[in-house]
C-alpha atoms as a PDB file:
ATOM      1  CA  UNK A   1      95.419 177.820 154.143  1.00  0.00           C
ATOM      2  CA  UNK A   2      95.507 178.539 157.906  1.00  0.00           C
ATOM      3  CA  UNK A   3      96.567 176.691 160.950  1.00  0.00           C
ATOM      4  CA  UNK A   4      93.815 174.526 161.783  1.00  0.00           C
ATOM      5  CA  UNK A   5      93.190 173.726 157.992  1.00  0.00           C
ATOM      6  CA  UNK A   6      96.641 172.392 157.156  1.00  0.00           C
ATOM      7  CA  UNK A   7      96.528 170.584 160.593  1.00  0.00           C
ATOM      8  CA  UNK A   8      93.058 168.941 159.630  1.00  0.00           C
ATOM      9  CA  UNK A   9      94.547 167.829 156.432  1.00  0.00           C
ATOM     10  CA  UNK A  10      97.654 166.191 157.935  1.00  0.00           C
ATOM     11  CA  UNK A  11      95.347 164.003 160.077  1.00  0.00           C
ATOM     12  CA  UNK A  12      93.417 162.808 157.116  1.00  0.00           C
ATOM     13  CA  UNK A  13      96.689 162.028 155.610  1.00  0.00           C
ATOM     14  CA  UNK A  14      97.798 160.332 158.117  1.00  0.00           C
ATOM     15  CA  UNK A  15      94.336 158.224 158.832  1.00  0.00           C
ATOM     16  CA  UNK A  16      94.966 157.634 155.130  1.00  0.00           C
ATOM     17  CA  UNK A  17      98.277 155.986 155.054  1.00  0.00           C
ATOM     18  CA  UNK A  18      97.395 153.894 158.172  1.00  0.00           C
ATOM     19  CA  UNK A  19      94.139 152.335 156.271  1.00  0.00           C
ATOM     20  CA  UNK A  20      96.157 151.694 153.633  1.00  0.00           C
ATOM     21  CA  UNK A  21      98.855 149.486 155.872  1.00  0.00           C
ATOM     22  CA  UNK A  22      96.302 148.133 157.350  1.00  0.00           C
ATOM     23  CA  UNK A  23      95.000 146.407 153.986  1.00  0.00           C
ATOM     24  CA  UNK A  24      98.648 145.783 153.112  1.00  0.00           C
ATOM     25  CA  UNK A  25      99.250 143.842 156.654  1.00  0.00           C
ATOM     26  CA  UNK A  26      96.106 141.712 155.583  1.00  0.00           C
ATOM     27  CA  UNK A  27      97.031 141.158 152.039  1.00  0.00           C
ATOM     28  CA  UNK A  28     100.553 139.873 153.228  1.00  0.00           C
ATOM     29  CA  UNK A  29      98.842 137.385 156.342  1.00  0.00           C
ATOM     30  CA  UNK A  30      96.936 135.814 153.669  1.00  0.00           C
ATOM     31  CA  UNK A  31      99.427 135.567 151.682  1.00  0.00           C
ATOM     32  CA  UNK A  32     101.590 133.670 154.309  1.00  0.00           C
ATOM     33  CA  UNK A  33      99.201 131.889 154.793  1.00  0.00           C
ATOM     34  CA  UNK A  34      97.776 130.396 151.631  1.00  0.00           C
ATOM     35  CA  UNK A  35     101.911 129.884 150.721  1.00  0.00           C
ATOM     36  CA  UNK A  36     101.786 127.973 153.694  1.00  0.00           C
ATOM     37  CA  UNK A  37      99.142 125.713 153.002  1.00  0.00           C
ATOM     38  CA  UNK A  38     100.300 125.801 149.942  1.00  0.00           C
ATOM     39  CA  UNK A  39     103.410 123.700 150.679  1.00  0.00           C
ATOM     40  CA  UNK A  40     101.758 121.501 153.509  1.00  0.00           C
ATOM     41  CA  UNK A  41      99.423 120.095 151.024  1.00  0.00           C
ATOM     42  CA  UNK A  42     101.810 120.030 148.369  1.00  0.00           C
ATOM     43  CA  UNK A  43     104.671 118.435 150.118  1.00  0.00           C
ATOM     44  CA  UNK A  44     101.700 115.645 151.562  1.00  0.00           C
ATOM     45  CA  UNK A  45     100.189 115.295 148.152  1.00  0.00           C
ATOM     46  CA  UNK A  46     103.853 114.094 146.891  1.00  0.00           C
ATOM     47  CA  UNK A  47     104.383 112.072 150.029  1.00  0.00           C
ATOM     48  CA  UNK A  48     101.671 109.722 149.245  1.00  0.00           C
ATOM     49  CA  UNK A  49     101.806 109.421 145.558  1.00  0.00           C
ATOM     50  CA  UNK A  50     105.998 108.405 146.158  1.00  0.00           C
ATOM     51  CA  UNK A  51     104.159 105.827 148.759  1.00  0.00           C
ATOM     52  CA  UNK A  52     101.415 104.568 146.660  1.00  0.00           C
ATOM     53  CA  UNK A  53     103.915 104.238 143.719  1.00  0.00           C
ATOM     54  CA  UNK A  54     106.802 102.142 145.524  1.00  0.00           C
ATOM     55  CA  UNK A  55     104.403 100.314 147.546  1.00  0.00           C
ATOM     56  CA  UNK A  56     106.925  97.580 147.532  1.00  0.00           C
ATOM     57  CA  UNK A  57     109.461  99.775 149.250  1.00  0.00           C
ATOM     58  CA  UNK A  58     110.607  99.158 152.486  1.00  0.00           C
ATOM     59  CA  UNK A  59     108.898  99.747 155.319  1.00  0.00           C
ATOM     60  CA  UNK A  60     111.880 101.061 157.558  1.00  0.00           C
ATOM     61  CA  UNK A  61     111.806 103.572 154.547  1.00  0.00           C
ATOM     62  CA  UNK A  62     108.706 104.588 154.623  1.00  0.00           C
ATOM     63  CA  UNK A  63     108.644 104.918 158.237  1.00  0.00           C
ATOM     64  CA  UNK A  64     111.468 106.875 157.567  1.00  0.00           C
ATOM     65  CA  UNK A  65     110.027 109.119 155.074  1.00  0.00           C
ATOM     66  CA  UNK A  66     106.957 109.676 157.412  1.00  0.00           C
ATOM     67  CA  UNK A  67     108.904 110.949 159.932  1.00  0.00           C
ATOM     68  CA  UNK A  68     111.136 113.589 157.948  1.00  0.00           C
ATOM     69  CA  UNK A  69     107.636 114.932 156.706  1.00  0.00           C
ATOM     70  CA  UNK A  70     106.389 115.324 159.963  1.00  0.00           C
ATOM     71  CA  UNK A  71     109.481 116.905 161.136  1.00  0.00           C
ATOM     72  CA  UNK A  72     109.165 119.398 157.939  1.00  0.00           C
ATOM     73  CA  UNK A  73     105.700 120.188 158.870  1.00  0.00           C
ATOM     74  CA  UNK A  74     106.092 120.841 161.902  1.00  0.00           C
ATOM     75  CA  UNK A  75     108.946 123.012 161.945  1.00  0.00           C
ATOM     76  CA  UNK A  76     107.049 124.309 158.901  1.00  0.00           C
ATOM     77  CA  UNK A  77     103.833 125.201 160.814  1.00  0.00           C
ATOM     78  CA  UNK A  78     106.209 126.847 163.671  1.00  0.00           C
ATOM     79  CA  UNK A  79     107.889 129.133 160.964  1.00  0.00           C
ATOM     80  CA  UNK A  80     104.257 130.296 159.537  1.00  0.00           C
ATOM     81  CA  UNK A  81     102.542 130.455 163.009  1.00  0.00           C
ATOM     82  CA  UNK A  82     106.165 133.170 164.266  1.00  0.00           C
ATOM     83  CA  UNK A  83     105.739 135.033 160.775  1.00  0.00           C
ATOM     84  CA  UNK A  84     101.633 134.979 161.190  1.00  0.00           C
ATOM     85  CA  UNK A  85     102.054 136.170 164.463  1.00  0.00           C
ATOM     86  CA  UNK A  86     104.794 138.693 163.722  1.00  0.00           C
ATOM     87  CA  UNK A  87     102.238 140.513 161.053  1.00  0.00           C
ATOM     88  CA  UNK A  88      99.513 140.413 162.891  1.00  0.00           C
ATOM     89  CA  UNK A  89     101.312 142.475 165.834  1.00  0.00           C
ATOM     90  CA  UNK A  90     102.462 144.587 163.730  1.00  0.00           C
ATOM     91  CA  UNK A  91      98.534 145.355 162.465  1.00  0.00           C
ATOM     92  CA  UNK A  92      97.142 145.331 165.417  1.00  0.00           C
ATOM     93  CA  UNK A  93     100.199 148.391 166.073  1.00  0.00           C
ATOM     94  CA  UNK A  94      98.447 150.118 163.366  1.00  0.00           C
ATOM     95  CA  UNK A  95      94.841 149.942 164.138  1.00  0.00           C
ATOM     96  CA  UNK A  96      96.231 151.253 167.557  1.00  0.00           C
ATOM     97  CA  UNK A  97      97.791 154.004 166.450  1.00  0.00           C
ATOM     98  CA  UNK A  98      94.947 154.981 164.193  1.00  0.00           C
ATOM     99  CA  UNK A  99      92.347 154.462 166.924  1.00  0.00           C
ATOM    100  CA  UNK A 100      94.516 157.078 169.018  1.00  0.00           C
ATOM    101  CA  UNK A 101      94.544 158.982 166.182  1.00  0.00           C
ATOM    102  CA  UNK A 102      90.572 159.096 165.848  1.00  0.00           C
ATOM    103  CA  UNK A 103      90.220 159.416 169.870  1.00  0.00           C
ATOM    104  CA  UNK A 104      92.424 162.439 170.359  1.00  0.00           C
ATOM    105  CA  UNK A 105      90.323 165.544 171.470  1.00  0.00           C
ATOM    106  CA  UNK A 106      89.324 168.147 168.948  1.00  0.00           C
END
């Protein structure tokens, strides 16, 4: 194997491996991002059936309850949109590095 052979094959390699994270970065966003969805709904869904079931609770408890969920949420949605965020970056760092890799002269 000569110089410009083993060379050739190292860049394939390499073009390789970054496809592959890239498929990996977009298995794991969806993943964050169905578990996050996931636990909005979930966490709602229970919210309203404890509501709808002691309907003769309090109100100053159920404004109560409201609240704490929308505090969750929130802090929820902040925690998912940082991770999101975080893997896409790290992609997009990727698909740079393989674009570079494509655009180098021959």
């Amino acid at each position: 194997m000569d110089n410009e052979e083993f060379i050739t094959k190292i860049i394939l390699d390499e073009m390789t491996g970054k496809n592959q994270a890239i498929h990996s970065y977009d298995k794991m966003i969806w993943t964050v991002r169905t578990g996050f969805l996931t636990l909005l709904f979930a966490g709602w869904g229970i919210l309203i059936k404890s509501i709808i079931d002691n309907s003769s609770g309090t109100q100053i408890t159920l404004n109560r309850l409201l609240i704490a969920m929308l505090l969750v949420s929130a802090a929820l949605s902040v925690g998912g949109l940082i991770i999101d965020q975080n893997y896409i970056r790290r992609k997009f760092r990727v698909i740079y590095a393989l674009d570079c890799l494509l655009s180098a002269p021959r």
